[in-house]
Protein backbone atom coordinates (compact mmCIF):
# COMPACT_ATOMS: atom_id res chain seq x y z
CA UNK A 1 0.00 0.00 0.00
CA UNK A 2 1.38 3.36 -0.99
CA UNK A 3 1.81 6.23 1.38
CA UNK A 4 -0.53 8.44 -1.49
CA UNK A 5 -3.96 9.51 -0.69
CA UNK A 6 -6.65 10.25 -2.98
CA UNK A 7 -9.24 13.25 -2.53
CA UNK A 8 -12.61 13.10 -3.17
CA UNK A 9 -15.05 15.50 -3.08
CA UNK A 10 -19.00 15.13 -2.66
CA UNK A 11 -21.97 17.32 -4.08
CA UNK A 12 -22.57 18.05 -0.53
CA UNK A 13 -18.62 20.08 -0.46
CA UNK A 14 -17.01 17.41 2.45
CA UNK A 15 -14.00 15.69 0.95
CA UNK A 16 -12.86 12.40 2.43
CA UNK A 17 -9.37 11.22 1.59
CA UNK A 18 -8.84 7.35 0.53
CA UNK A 19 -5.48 4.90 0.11
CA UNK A 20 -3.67 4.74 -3.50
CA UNK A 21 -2.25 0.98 -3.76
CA UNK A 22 0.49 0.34 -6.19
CA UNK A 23 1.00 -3.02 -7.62
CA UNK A 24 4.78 -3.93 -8.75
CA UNK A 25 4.36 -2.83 -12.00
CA UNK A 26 3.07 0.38 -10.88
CA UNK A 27 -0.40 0.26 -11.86
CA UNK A 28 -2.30 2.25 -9.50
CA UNK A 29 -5.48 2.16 -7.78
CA UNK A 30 -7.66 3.97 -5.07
CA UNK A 31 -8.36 1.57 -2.33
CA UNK A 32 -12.57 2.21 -1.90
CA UNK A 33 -13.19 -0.30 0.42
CA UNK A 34 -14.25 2.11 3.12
CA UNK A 35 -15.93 4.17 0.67
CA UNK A 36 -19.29 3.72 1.62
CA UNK A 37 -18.54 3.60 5.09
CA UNK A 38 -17.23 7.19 5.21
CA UNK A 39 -19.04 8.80 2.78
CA UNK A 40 -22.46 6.72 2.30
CA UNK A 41 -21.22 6.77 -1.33
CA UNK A 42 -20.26 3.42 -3.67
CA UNK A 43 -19.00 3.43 -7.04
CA UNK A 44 -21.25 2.17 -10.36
CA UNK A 45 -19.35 0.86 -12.54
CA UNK A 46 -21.24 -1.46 -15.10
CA UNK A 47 -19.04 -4.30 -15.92
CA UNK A 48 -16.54 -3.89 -13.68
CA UNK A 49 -14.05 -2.20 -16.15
CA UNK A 50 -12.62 0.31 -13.67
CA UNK A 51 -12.92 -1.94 -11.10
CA UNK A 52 -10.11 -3.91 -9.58
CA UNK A 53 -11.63 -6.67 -7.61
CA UNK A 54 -8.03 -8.39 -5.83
CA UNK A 55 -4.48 -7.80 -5.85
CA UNK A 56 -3.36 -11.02 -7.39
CA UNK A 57 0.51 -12.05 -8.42
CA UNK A 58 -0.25 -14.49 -10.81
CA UNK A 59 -0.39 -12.69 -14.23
CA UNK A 60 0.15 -8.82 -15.94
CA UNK A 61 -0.80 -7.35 -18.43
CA UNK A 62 -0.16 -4.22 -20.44
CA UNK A 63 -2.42 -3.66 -23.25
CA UNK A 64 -1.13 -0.42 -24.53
CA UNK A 65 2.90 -1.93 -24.90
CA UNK A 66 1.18 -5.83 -26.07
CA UNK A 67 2.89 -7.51 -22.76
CA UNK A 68 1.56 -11.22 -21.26
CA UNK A 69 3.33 -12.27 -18.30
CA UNK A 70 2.78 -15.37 -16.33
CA UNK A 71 4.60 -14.85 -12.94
CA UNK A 72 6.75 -12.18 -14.54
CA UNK A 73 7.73 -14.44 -17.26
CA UNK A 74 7.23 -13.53 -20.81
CA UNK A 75 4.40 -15.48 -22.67
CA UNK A 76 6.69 -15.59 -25.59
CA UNK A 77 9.84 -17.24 -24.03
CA UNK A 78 7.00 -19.56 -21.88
CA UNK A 79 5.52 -20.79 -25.50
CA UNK A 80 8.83 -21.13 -27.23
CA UNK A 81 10.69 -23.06 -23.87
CA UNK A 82 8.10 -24.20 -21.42
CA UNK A 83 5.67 -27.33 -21.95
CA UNK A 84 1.79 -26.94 -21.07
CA UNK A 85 2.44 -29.04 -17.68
CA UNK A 86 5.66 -26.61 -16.61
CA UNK A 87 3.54 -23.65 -17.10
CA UNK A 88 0.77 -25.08 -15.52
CA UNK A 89 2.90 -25.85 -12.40
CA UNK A 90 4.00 -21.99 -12.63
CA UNK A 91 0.54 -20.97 -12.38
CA UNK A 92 -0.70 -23.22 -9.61
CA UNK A 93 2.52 -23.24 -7.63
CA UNK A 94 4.08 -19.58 -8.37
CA UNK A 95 7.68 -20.95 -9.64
CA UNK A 96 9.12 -22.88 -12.35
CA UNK A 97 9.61 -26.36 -11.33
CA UNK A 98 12.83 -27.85 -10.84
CA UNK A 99 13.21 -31.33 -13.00
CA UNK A 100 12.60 -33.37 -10.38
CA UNK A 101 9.42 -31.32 -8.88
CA UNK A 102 8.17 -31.07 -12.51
CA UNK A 103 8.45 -35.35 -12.98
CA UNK A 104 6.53 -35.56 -9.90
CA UNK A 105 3.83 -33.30 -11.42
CA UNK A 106 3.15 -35.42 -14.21
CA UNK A 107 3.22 -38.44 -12.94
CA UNK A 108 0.50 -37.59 -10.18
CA UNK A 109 -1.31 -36.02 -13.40
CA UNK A 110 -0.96 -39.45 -15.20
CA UNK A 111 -1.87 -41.02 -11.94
CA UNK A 112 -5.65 -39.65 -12.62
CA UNK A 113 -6.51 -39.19 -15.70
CA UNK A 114 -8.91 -42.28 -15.66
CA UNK A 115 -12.91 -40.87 -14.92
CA UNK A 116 -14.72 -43.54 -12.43
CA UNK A 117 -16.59 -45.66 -14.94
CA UNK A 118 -19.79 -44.47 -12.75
CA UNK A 119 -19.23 -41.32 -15.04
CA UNK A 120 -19.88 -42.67 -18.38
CA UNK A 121 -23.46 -43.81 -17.33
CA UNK A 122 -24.07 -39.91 -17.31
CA UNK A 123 -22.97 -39.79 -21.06
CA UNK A 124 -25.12 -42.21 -21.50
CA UNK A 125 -28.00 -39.59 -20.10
CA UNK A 126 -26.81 -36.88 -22.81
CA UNK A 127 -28.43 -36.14 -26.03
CA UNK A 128 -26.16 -36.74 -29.28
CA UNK A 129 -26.25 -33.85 -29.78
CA UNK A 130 -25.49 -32.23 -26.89
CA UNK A 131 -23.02 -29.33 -26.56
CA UNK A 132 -19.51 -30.02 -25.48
CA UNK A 133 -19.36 -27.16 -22.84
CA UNK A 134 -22.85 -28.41 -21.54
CA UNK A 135 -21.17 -31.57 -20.86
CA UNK A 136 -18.02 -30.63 -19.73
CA UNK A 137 -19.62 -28.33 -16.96
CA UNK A 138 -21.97 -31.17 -15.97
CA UNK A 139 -19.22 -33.63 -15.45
CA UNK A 140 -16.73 -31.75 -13.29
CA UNK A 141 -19.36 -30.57 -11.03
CA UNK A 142 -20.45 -34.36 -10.56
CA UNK A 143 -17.12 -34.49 -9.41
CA UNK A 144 -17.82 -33.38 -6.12
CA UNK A 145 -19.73 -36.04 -5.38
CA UNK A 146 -17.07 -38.87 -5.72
CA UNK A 147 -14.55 -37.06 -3.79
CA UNK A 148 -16.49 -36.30 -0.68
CA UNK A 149 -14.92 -36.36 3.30
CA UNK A 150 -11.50 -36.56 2.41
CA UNK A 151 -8.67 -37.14 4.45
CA UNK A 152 -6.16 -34.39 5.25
CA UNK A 153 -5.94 -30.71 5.49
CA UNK A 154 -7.88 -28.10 3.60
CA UNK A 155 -4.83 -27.00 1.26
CA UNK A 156 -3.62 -30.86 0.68
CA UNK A 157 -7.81 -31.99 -0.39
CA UNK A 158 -7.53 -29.15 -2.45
CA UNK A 159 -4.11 -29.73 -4.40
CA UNK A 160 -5.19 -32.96 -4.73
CA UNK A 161 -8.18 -31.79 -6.81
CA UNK A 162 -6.71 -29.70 -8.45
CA UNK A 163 -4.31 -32.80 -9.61
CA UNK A 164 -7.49 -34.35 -10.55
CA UNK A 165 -9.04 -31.81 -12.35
CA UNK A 166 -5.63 -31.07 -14.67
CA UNK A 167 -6.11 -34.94 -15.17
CA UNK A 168 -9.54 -35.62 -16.11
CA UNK A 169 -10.74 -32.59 -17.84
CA UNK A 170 -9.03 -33.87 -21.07
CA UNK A 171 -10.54 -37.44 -20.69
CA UNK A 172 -14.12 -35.75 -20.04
CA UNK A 173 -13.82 -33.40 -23.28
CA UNK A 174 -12.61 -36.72 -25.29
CA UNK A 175 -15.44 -38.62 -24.13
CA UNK A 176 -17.68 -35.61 -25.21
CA UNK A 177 -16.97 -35.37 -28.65
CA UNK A 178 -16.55 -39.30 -28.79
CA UNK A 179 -20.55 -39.46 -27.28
CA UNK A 180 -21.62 -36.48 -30.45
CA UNK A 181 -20.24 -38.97 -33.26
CA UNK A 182 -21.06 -42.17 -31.52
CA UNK A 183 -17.90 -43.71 -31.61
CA UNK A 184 -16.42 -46.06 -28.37
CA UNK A 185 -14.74 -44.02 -25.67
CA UNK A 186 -10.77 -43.98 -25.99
CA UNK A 187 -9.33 -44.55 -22.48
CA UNK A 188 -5.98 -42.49 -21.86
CA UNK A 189 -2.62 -44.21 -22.20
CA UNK A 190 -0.46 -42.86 -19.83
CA UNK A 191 2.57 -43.56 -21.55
CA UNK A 192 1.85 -40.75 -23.77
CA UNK A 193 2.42 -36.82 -22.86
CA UNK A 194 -0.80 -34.52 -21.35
CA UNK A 195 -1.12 -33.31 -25.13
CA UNK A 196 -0.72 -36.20 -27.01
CA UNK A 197 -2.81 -38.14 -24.87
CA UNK A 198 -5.85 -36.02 -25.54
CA UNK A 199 -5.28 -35.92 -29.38
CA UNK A 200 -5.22 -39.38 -28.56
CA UNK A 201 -8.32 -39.76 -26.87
CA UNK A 202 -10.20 -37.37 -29.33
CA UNK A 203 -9.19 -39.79 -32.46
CA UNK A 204 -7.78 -42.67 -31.73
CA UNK A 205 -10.05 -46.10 -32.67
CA UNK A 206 -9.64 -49.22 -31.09
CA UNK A 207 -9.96 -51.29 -34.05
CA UNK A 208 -7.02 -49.28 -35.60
CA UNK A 209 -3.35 -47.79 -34.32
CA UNK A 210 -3.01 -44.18 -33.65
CA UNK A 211 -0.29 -42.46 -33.90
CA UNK A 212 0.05 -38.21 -33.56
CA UNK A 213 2.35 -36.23 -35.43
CA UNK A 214 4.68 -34.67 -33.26
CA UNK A 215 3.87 -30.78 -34.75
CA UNK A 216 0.19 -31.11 -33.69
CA UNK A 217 1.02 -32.19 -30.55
CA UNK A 218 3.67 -29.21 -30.03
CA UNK A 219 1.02 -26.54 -31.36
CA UNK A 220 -1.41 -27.93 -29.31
CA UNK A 221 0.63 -27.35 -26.33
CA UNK A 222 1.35 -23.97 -27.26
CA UNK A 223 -2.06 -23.53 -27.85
CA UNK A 224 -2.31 -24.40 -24.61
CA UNK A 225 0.42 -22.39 -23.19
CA UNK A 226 -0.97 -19.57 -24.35
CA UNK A 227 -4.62 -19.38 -23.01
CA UNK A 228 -3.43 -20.97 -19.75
CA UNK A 229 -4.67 -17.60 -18.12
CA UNK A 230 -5.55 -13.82 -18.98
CA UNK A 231 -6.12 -12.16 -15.43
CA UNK A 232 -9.14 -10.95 -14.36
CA UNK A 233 -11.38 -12.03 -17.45
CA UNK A 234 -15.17 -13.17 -17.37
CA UNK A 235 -14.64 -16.68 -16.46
CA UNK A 236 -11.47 -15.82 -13.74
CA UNK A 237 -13.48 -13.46 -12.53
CA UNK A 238 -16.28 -15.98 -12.30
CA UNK A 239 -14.17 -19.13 -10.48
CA UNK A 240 -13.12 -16.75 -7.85
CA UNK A 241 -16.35 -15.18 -6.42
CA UNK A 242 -18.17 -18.56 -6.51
CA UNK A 243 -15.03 -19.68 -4.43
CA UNK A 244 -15.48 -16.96 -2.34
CA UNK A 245 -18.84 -18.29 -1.33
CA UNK A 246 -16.31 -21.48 0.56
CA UNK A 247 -17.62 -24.51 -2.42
CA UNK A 248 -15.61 -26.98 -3.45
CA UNK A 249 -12.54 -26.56 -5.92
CA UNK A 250 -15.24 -29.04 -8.64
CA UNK A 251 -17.94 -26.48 -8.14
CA UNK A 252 -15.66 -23.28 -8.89
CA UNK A 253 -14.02 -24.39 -11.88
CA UNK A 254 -17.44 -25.93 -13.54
CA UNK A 255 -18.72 -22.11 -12.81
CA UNK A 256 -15.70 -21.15 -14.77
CA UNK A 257 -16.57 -23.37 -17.73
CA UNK A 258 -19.89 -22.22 -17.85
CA UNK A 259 -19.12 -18.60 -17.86
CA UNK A 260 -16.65 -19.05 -20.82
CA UNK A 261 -19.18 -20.93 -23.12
CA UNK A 262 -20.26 -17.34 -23.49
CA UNK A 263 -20.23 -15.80 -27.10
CA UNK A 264 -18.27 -12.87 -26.14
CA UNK A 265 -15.98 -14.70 -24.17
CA UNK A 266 -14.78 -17.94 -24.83
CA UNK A 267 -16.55 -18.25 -28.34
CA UNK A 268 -14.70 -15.94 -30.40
CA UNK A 269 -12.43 -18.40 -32.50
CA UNK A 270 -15.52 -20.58 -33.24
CA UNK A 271 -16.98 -17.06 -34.70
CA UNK A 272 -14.12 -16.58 -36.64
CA UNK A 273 -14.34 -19.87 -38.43
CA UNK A 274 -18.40 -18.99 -38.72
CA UNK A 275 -17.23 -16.18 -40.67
CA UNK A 276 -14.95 -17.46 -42.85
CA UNK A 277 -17.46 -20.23 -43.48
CA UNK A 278 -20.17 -17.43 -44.33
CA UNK A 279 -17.83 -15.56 -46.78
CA UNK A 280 -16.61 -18.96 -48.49
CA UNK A 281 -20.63 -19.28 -49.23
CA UNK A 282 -20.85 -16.08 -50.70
CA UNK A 283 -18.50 -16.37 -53.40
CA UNK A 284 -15.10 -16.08 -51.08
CA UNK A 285 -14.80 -12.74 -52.07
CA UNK A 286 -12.38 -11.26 -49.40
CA UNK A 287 -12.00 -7.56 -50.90
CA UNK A 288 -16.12 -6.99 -50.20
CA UNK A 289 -15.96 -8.23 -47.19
CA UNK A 290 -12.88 -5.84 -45.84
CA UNK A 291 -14.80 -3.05 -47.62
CA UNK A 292 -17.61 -4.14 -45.28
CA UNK A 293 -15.60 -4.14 -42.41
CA UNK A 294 -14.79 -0.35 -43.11
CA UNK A 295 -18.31 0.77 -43.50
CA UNK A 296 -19.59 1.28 -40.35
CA UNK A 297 -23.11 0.91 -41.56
CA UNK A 298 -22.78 -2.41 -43.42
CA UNK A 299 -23.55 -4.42 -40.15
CA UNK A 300 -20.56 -6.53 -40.48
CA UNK A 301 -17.96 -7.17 -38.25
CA UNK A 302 -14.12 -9.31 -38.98
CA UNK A 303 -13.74 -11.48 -36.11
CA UNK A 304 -10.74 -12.35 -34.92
CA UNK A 305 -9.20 -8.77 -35.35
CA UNK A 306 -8.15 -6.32 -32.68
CA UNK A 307 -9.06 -6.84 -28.55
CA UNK A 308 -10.44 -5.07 -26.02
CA UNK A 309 -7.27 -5.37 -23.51
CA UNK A 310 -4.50 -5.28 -26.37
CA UNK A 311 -3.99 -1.96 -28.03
CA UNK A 312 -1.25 -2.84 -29.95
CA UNK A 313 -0.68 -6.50 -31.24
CA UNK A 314 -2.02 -9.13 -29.42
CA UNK A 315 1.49 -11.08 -28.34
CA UNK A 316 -0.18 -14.43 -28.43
CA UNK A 317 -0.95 -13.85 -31.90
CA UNK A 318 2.50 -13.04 -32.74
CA UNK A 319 3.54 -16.73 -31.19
CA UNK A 320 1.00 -18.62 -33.04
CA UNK A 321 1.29 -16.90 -36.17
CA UNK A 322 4.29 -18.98 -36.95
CA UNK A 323 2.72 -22.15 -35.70
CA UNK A 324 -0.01 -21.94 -37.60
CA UNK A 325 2.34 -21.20 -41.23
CA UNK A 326 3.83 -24.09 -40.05
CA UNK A 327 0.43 -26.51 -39.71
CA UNK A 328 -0.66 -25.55 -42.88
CA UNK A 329 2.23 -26.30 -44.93
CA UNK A 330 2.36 -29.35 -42.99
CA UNK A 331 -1.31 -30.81 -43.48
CA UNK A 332 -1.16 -29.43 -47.45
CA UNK A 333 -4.40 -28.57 -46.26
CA UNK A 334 -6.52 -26.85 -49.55
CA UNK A 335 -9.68 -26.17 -47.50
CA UNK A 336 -10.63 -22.82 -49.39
CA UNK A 337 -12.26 -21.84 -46.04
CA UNK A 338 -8.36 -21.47 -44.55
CA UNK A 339 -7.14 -19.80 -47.58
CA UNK A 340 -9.67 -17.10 -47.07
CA UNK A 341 -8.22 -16.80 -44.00
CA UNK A 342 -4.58 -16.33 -45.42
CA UNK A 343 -5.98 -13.58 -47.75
CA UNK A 344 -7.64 -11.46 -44.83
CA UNK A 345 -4.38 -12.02 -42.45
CA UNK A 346 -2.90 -10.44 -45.72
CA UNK A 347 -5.17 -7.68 -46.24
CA UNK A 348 -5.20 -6.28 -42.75
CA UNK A 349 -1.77 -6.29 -42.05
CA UNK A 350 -1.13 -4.32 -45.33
CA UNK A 351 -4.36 -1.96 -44.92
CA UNK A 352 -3.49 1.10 -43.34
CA UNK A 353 -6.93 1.62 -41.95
CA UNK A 354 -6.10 -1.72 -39.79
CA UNK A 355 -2.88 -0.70 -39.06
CA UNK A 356 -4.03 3.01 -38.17
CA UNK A 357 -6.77 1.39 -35.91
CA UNK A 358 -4.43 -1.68 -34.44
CA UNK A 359 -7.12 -4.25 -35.66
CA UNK A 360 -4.60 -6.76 -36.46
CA UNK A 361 -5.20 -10.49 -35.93
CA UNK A 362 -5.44 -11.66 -32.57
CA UNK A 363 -5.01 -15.23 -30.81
CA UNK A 364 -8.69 -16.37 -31.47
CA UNK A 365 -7.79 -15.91 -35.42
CA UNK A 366 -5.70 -17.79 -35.22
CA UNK A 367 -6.80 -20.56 -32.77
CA UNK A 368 -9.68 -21.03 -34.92
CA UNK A 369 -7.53 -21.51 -37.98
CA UNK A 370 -5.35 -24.05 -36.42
CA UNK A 371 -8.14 -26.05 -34.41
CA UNK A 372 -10.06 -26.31 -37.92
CA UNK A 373 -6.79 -27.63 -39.46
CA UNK A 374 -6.80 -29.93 -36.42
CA UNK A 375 -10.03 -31.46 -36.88
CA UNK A 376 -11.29 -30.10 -33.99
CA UNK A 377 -14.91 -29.56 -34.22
CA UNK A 378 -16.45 -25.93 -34.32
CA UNK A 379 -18.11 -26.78 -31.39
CA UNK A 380 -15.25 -27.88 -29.43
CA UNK A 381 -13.53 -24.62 -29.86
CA UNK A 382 -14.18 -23.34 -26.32
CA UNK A 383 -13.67 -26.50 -24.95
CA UNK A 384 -10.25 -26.55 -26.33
CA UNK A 385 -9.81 -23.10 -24.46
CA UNK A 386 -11.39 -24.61 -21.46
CA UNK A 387 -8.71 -27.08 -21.59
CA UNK A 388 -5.67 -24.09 -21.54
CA UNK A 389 -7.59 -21.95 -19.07
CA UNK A 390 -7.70 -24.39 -16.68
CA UNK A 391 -4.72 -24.05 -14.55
CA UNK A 392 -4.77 -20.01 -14.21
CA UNK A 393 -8.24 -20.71 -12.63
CA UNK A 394 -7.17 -23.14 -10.18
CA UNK A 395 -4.42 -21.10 -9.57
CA UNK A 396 -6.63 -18.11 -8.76
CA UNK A 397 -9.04 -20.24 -6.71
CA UNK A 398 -5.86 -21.02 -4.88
CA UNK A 399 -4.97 -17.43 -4.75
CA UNK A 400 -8.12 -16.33 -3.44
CA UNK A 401 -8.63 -19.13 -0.70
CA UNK A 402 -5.17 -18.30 0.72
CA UNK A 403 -5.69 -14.65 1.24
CA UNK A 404 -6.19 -13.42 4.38
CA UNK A 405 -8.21 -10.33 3.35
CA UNK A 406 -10.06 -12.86 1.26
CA UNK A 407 -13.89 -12.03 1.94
CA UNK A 408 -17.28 -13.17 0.21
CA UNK A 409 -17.77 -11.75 -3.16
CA UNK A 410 -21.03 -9.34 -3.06
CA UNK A 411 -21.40 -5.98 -4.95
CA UNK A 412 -23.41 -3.16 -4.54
CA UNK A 413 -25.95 -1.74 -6.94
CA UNK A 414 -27.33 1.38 -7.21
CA UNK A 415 -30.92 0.97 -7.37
CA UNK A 416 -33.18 2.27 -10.08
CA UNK A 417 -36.82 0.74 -8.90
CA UNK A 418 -40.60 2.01 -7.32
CA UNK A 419 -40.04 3.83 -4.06
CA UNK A 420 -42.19 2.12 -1.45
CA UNK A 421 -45.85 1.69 -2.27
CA UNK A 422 -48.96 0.22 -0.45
CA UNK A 423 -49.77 -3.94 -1.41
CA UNK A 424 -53.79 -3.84 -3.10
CA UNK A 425 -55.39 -6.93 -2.32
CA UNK A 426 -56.23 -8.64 -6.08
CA UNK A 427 -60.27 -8.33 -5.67
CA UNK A 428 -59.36 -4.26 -5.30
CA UNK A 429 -57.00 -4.24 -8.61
């Protein structure tokens, strides 16, 4: 807390004067948590843009300068060095992992991965056509109730779920798609790496050998890398005040999911491949549809371009960018959907009313892009970022349950309704 105070001065004329905190990368902030005690005043701020809701020392960001830092390490040297499971371990444990303390990691992670075979009776319950992040949600909250009354302290029950959860959630979204085409579940093989075991899962048959090329599993877990966690977003946001409220670890993160099957969360690289699919249908004419995206009164929108925290270019993008070059030429893929793609990449970059407006392409373009190269199905998309996101929300679950000023999460509102009125009885209305 800095030694700064803040003035603020009422309608009425009295001032009050309030804390300035400081975070280590000198972002600043008035500390209003007495606010309303001294003043009878609260702040409205719809959305909570303006709003910082926890210190937290887990990740920064700097949208103006493009920086993504997991514990102070660079998101580029994290995708280009670090596996999914290191980074994971960084997240949930707040320090890289010596060799050793990583091993032990993934074993215990291997150690879980199997889903009690209770759980597939609930696939079973699903329609085939179900959504992916419907399931998903519904499955790690019935998690809860097969690890109930455990033995040993809060933090160690806690770890260990959070073990669990880094282990089963790809088995669960495997078994998802696997119900939606009605093929056999695929257990894990735990001989294989977190990655390549859920590529595994996803598409291997048992009346057949499957085997995973090497590049999809590295892009995948640079894919993964790179969503792992975004600070306070919609769906962080969401896994810690539903913690707050003391639930189970199970509980939190299936409030998580739920809050990033959102369209304007979690959805955005599906709606980037639903509008390349939509411009392929209409000819594939990519010059009409950037002269759209100029017109402000055409109604259309690029998605995939520019972000609401990133002012300059979106540094994930800049790391996948290369990966996804490299996919492509890999797979020969001549899907004309991805080489519309190529040719709007092309065209903003080189536009100078993109580059004037910093709508360049961000991680979601190019998630989209790869995940359709992948096979992955459209509607998998946010499960696949489920699958990233995962460890930055245990790790702020974690975060949150060790704080000591850690306290129940409940806004105020200011409120807009009838002043007090007299009840009529209903034979008098």
């Amino acid at each position: 807390m800095s030694e700064q105070k803040a003035t603020i001065t009422f309608p009425e004329g009295n001032s009050i004067e309030l804390p300035v905190s400081e975070g280590s990368e000198k972002e600043k902030a008035i500390d209003i948590s007495n606010l309303r005690a001294q003043s009878g005043y609260i702040t409205l701020d719809p959305g909570y843009g303006n709003t910082g809701s926890c210190d937290s020392a887990i990740t920064f960001i700097d949208g103006e300068q493009g920086i993504l830092r997991y514990r102070g390490y660079k998101i580029e040297d994290l995708a280009e060095h670090s596996s999914f499971l290191e980074t994971s371990y960084l997240l949930i444990n707040g320090k890289l992992p010596t060799a050793k303390e990583l091993q032990t990691f993934d074993d215990k992670i291997r150690m879980h991965t199997l889903l009690h075979e209770d759980v597939k009776s609930f696939y079973d319950g699903f329609p085939r056509d179900a959504h992916p992040m419907a399931i998903l949600a519904s499955v790690v909250v019935s998690l809860s109730s097969f690890y109930q009354d455990e033995a040993g302290s809060p933090e160690e029950v806690s770890y260990l779920n959070s073990i669990r959860l880094m282990a089963k959630l790809p088995t669960i979204a495997a078994w998802a798609y696997k119900k939606s085409i009605g093929h056999p579940f695929t257990y894990p093989d735990n001989k294989r790496s977190y990655s390549e075991n859920f590529l595994y899962m996803m598409f291997g048959l048992p009346v057949e050998k499957y085997e995973v090329d090497p590049l999809i599993v590295e892009v995948l877990d640079t894919l993964l890398i790179l969503h792992a966690d975004h600070e306070q977003n919609c769906s962080t946001s969401t896994v810690r005040i539903v913690r707050s409220s003391g639930v189970n670890l199970f509980a939190s993160i299936a409030a998580g999911i739920c809050a990033l099957w959102g369209w304007r969360h979690g959805g955005a690289n599906q709606q980037v491949i639903e509008m390349l699919n939509h411009i392929r249908e209409d000819g594939g004419d990519v010059k009409k549809y950037i002269a759209m995206a100029k017109d402000k009164d055409s109604g259309f929108r690029l998605m995939g371009f520019g972000h609401r925290v990133y002012k300059n270019y979106d540094p994930r993008a800049s790391v996948i960018r290369k990966k996804c070059e490299q996919v492509l030429q890999k797979l020969n893929n001549n899907d004309p959907t991805l080489e519309i793609a190529r040719k709007l990449e092309e065209a903003a970059l080189n536009d100078d009313y993109f580059k004037e407006r910093n709508l360049y392409p961000n991680v979601d373009f190019y998630s989209g892009i790869l995940y359709k190269a992948m096979r992955i199905p459209v509607n998998a998309f946010t499960v696949m970022f489920a699958l990233g996101r995962l460890p930055g929300w245990i790790a702020h679950a974690k975060e949150y349950t060790e704080d000591p000023k850690n306290r129940i999460g409940r806004p105020r509102q200011v409120y807009t309704g009838e002043t007090e009125r007299e009840y009529v009885p209903i034979d008098k209305r």
